[in-house]
N, C-alpha and C. Protein backbone atom coordinates (compact mmCIF):
# COMPACT_ATOMS: atom_id res chain seq x y z
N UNK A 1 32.88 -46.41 119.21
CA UNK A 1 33.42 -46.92 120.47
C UNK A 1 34.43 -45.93 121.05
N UNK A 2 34.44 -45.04 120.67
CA UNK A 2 35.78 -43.95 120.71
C UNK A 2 35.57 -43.77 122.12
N UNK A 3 34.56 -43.34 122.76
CA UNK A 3 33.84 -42.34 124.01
C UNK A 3 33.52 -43.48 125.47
N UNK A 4 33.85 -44.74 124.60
CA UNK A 4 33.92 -46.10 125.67
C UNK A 4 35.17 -45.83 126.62
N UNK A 5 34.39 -45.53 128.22
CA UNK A 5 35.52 -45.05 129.39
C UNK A 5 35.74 -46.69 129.76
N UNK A 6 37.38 -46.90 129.68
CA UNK A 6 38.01 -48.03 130.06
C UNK A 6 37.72 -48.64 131.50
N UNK A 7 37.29 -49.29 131.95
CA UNK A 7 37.75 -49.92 133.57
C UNK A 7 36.51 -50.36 133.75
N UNK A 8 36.31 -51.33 134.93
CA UNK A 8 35.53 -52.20 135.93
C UNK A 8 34.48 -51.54 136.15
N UNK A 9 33.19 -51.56 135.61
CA UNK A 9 32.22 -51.09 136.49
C UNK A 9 31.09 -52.30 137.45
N UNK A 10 30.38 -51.87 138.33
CA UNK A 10 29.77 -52.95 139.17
C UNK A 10 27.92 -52.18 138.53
N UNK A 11 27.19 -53.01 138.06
CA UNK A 11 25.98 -52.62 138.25
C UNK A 11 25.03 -53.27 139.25
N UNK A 12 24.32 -52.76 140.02
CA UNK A 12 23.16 -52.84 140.96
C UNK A 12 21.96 -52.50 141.51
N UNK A 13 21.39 -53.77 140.96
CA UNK A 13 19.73 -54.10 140.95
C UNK A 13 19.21 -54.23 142.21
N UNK A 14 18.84 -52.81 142.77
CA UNK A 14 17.73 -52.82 143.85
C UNK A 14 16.82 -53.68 144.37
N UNK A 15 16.42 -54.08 145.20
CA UNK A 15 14.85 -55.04 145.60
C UNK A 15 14.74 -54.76 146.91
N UNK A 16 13.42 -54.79 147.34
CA UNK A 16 13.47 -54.59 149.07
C UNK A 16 13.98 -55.29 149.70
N UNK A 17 14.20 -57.14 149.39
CA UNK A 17 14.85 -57.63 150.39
C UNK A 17 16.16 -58.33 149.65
N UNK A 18 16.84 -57.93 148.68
CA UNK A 18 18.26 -58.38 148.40
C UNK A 18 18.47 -57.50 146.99
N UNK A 19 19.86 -57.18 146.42
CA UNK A 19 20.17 -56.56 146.33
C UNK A 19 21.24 -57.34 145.25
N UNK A 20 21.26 -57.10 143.99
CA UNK A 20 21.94 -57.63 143.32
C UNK A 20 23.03 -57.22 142.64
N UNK A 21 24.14 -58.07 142.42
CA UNK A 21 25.34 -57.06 142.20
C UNK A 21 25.95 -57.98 140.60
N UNK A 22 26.36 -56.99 139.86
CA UNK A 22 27.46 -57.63 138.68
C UNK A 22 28.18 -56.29 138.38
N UNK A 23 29.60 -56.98 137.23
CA UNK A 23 30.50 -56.83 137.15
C UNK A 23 30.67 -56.82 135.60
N UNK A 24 31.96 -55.77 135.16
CA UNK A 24 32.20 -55.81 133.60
C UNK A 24 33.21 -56.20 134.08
N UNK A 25 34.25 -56.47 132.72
CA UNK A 25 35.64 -56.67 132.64
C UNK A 25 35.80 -55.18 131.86
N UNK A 26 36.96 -54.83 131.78
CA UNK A 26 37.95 -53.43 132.57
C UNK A 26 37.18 -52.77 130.72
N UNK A 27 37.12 -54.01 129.95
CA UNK A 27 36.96 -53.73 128.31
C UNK A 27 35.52 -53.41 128.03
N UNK A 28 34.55 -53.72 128.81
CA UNK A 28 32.87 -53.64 128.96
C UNK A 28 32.43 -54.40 127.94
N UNK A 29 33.23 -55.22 128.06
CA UNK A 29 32.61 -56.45 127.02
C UNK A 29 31.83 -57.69 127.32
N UNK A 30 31.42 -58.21 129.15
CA UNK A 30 31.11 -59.14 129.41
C UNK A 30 30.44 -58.35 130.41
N UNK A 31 29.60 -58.76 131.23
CA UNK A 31 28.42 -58.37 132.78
C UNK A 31 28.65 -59.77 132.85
N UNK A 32 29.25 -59.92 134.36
CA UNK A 32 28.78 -61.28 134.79
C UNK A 32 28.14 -60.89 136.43
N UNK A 33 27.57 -62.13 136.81
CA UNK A 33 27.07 -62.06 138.08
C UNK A 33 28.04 -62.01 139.30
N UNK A 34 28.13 -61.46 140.44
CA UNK A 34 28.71 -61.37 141.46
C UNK A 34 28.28 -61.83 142.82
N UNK A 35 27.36 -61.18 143.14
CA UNK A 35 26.61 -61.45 144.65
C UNK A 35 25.27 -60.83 144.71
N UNK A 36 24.85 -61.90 145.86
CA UNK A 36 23.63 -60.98 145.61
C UNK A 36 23.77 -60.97 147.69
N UNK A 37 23.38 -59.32 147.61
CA UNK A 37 23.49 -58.95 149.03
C UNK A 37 22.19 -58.64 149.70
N UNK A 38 22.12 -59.66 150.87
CA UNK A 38 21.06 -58.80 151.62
C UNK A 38 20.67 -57.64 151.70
N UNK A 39 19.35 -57.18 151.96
CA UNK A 39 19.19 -55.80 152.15
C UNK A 39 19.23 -55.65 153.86
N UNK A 40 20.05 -54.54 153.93
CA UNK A 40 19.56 -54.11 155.15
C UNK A 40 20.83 -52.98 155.50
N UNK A 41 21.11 -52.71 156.80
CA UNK A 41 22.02 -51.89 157.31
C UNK A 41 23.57 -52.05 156.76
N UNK A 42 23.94 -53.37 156.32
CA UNK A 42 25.37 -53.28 155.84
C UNK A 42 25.23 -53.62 154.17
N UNK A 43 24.25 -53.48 153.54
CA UNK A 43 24.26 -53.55 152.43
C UNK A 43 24.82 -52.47 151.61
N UNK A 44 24.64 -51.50 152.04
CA UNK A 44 25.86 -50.12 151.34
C UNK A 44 27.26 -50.75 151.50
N UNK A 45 27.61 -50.81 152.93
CA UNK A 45 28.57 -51.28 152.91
C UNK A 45 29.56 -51.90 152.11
N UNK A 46 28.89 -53.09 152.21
CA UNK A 46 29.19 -54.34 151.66
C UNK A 46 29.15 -53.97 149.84
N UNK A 47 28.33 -53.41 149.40
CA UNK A 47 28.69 -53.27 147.56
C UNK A 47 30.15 -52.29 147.62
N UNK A 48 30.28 -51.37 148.45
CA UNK A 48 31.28 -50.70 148.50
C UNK A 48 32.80 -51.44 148.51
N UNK A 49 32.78 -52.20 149.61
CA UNK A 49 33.50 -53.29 149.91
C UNK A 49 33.96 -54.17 148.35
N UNK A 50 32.97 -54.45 148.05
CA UNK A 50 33.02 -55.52 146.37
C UNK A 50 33.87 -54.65 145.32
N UNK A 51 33.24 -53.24 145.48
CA UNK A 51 33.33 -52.10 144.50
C UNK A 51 34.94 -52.32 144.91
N UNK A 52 35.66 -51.88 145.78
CA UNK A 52 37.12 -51.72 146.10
C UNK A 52 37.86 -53.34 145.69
N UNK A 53 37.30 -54.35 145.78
CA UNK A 53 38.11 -55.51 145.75
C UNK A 53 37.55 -56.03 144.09
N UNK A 54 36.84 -55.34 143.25
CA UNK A 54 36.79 -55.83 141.84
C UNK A 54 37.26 -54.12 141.70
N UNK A 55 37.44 -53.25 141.64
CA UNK A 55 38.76 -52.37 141.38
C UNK A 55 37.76 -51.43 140.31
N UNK A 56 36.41 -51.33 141.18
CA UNK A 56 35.38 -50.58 140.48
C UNK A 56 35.67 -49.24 139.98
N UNK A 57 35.35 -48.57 139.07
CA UNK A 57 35.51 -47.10 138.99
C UNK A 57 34.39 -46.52 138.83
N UNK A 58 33.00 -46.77 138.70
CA UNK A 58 31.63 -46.47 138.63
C UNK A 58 30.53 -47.37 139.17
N UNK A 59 29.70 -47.16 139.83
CA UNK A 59 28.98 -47.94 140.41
C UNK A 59 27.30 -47.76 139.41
N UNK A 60 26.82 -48.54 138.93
CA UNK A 60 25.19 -48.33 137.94
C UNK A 60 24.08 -48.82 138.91
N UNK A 61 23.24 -47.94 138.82
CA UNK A 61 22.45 -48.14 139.75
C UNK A 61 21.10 -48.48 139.18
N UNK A 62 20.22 -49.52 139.05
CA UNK A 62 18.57 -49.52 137.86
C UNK A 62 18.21 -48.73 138.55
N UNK A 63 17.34 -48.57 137.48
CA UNK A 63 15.93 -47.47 138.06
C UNK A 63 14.93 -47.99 137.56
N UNK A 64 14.42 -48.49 138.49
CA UNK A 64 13.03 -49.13 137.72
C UNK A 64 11.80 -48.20 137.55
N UNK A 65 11.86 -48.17 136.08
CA UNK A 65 10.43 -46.84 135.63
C UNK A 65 9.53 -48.17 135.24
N UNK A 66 8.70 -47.43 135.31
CA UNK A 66 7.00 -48.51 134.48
C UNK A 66 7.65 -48.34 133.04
N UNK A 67 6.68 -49.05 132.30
CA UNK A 67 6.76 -49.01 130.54
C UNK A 67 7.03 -47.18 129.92
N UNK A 68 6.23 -46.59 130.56
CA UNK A 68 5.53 -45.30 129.91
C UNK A 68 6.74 -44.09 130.67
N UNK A 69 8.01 -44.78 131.22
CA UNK A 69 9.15 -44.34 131.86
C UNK A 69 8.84 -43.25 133.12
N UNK A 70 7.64 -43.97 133.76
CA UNK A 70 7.39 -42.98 135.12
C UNK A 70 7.54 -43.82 136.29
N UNK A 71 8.03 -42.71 137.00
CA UNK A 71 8.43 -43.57 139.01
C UNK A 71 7.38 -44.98 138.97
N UNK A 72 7.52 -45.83 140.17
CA UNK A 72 6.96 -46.70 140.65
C UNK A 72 7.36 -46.85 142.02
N UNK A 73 7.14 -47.42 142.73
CA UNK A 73 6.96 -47.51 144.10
C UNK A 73 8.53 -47.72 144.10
N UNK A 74 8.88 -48.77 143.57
CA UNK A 74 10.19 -49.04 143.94
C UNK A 74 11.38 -47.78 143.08
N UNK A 75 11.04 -46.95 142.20
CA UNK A 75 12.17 -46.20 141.80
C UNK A 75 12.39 -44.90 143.05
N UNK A 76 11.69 -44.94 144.36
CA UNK A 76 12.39 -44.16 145.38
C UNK A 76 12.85 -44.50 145.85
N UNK A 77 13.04 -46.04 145.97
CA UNK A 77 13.59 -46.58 146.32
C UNK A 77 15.05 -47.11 146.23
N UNK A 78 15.25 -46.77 144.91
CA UNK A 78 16.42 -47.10 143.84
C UNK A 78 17.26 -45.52 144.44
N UNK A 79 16.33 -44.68 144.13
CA UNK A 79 16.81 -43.42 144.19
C UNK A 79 17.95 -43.05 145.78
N UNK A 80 16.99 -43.60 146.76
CA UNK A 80 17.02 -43.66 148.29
C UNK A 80 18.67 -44.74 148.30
N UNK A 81 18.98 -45.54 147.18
CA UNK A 81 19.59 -46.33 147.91
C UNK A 81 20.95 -46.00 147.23
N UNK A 82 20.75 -45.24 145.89
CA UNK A 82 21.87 -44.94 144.61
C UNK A 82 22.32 -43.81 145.39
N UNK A 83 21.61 -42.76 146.36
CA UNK A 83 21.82 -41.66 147.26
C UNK A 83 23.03 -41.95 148.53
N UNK A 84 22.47 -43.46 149.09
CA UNK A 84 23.51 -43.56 150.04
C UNK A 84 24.66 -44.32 149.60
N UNK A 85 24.82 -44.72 148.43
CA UNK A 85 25.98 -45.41 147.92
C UNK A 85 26.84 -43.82 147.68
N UNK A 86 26.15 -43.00 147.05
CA UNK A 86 27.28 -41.79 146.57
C UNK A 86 27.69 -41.26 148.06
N UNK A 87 26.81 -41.60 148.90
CA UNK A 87 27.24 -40.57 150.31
C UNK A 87 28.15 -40.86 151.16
N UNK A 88 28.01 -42.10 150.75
CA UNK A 88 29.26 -43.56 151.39
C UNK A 88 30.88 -43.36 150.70
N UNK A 89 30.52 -42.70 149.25
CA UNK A 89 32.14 -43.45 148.52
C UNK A 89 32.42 -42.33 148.19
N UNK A 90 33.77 -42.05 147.51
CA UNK A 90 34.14 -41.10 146.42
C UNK A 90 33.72 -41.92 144.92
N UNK A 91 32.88 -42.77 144.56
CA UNK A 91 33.18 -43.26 143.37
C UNK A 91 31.61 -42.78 142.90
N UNK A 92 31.82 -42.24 141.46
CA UNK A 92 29.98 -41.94 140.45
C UNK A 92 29.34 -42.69 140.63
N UNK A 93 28.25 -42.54 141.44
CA UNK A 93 27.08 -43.46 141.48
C UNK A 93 26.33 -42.82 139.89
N UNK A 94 25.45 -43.93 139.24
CA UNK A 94 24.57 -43.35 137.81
C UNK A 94 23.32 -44.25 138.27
N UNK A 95 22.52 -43.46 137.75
CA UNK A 95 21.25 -44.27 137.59
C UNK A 95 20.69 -44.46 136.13
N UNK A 96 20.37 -45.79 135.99
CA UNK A 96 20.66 -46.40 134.26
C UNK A 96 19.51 -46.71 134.03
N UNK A 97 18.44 -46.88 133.06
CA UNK A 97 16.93 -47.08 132.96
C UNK A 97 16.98 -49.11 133.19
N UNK A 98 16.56 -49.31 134.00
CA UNK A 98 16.37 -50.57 133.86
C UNK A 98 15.11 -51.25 133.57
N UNK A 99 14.15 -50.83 132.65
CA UNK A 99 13.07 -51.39 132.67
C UNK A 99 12.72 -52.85 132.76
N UNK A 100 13.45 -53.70 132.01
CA UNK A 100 13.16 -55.15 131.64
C UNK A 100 13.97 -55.56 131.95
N UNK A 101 15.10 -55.49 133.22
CA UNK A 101 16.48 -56.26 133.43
C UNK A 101 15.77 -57.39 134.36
N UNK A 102 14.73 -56.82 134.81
CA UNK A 102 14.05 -58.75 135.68
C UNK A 102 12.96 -59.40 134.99
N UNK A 103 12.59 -58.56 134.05
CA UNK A 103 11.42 -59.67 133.27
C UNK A 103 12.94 -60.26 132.59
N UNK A 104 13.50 -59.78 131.61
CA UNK A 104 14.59 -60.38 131.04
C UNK A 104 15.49 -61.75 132.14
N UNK A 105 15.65 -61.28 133.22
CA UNK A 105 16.33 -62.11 134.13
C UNK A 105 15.93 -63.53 134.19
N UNK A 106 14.19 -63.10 134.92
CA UNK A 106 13.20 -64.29 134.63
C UNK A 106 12.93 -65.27 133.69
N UNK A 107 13.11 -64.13 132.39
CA UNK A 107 12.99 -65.56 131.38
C UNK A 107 14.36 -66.09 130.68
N UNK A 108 15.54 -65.50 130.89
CA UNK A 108 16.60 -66.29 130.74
C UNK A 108 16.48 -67.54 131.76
N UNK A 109 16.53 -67.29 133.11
CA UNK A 109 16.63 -68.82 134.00
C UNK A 109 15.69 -69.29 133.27
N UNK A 110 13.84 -68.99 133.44
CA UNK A 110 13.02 -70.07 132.58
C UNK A 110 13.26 -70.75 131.14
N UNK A 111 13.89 -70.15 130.14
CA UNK A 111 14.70 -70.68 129.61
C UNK A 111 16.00 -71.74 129.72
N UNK A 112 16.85 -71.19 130.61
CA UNK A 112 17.58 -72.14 131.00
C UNK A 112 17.22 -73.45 132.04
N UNK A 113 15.73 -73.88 132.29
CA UNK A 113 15.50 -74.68 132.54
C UNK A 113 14.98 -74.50 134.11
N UNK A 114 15.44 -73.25 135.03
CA UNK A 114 15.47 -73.45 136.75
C UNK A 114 13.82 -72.38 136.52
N UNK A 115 13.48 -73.17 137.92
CA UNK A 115 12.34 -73.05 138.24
C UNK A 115 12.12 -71.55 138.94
N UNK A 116 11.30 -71.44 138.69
CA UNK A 116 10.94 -69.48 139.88
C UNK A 116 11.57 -69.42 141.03
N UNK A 117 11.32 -70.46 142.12
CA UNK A 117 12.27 -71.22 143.52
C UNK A 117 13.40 -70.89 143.38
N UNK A 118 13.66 -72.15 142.63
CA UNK A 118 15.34 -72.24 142.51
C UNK A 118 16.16 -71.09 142.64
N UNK A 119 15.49 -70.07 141.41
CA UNK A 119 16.09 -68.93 140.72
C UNK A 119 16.00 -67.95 141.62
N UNK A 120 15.02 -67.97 142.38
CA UNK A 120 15.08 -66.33 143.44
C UNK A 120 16.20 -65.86 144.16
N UNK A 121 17.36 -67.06 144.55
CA UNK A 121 18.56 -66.33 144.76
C UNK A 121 19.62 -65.75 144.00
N UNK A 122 19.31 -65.93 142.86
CA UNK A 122 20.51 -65.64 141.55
C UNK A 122 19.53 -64.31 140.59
N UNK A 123 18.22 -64.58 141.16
CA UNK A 123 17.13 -63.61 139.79
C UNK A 123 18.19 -62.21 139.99
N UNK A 124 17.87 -61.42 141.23
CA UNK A 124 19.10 -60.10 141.53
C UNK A 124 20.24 -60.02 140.26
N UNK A 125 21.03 -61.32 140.52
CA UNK A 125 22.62 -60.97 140.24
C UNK A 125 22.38 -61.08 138.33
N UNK A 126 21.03 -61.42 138.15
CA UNK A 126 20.82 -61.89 136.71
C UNK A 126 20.56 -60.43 135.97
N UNK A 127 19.62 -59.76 136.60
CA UNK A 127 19.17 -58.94 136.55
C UNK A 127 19.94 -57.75 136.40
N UNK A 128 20.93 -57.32 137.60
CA UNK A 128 21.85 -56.88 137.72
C UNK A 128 23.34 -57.30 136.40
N UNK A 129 23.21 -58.19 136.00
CA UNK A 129 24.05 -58.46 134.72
C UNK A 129 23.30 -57.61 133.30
N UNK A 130 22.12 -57.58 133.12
CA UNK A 130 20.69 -57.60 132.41
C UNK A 130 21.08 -56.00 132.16
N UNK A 131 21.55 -55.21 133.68
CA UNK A 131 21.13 -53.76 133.33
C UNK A 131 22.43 -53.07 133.03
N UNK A 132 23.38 -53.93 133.88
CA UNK A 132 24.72 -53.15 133.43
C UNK A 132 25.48 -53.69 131.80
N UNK A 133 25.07 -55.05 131.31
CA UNK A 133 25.35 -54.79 129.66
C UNK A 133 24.64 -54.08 128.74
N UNK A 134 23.30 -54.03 129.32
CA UNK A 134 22.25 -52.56 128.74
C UNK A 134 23.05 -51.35 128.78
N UNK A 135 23.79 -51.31 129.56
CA UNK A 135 24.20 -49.60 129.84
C UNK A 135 25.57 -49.29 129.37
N UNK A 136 26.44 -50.99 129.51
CA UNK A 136 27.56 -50.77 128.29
C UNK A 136 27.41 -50.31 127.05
N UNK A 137 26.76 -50.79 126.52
CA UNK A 137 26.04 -51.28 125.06
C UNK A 137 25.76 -49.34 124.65
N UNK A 138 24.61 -48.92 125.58
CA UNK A 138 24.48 -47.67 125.52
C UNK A 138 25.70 -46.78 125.19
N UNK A 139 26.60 -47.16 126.28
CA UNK A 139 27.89 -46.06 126.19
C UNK A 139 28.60 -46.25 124.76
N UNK A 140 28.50 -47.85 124.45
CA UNK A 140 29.62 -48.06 123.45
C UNK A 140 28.67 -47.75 122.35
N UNK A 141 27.20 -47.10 121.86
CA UNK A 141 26.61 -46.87 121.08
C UNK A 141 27.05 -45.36 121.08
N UNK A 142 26.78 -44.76 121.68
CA UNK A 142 26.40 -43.14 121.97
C UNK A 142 27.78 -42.55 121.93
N UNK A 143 28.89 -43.24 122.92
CA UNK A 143 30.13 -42.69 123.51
C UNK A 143 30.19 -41.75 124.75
N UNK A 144 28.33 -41.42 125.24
CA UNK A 144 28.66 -40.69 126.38
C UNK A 144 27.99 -42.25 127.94
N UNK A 145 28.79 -41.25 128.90
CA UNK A 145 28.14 -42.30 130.18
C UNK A 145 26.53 -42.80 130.23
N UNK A 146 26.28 -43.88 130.28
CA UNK A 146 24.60 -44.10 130.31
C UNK A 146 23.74 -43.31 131.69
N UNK A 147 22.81 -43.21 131.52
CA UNK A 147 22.11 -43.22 132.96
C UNK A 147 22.81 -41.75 133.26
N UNK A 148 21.68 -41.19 134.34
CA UNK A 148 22.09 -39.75 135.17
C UNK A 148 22.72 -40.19 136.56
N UNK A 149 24.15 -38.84 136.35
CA UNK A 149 24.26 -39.05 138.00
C UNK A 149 24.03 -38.62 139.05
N UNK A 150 24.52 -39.47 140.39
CA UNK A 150 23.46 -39.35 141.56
C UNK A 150 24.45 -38.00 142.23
N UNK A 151 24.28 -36.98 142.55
CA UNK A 151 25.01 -35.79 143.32
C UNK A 151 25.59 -36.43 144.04
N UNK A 152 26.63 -36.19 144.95
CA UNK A 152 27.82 -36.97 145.78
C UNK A 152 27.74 -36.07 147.07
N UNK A 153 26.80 -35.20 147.59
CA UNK A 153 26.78 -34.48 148.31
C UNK A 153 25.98 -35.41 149.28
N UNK A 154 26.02 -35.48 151.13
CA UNK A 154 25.73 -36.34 151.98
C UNK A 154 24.14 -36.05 151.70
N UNK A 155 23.28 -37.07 151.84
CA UNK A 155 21.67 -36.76 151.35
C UNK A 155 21.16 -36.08 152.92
């Protein structure tokens, strides 16, 4: 645990039409859920916004690879969006492997009883919990940062 960097990080689970956000405590011992943000024109924004008022110091970004860890339609997407978060802030955007943070998401609610319906507004923020204790876990295994980071230079 030596190489475990102290403070708040926010992780966030991409989707075309919402955008899911969670949160560690400062110790990276808990991911809980936060918000889940529309997609669209103020959605950079707005995680930025969260990022400053939960007192973020790294922002995690999934990357959704297939099984066999290659692109998919949606990891340019991830890429496209982890790009304008760094272009937006001074704070490390990373991109963290998220393979199973929404099958995992999915079958925690189905487990916990809520229906596919119900769950589609919370699946994001579940998900988004799913990838950023994956990527704690990583750091506090290894001691280095999980996931690659995104260049900070305007795209």
């Amino acid at each position: 645990m030596s190489g475990f960097r102290r403070g708040t990080r926010l992780g966030i689970d991409v989707g075309k039409a919402r955008v899911g956000v969670a949160k560690c405590d400062p110790d990276g011992l808990l991911a809980t859920p936060v918000e889940t943000v529309a997609r669209g024109d103020q959605s950079v924004a707005r995680i930025l916004a969260l990022a400053e008022e939960h007192s973020a110091f790294e922002l995690l970004v999934g990357l959704p690879l297939n099984m066999r860890g290659e692109d998919t339609p949606s990891t340019q997407d991830a890429r496209e969006f982890a790009a304008a978060l760094a272009a937006a802030s001074a704070l490390p955007v990373r991109l963290v492997d998220e393979r199973l943070s929404t099958v995992s998401a999915h079958a925690a609610l189905r487990s916990s009883g809520r229906s596919q319906r119900s769950s589609r507004s919370i699946v994001d923020q579940v998900a988004a919990v799913v990838l950023l204790q994956q990527a704690l876990d990583v750091e506090k295994s290894t001691g280095r940062p999980p996931g690659i980071p995104v260049p900070q230079e305007p795209a």
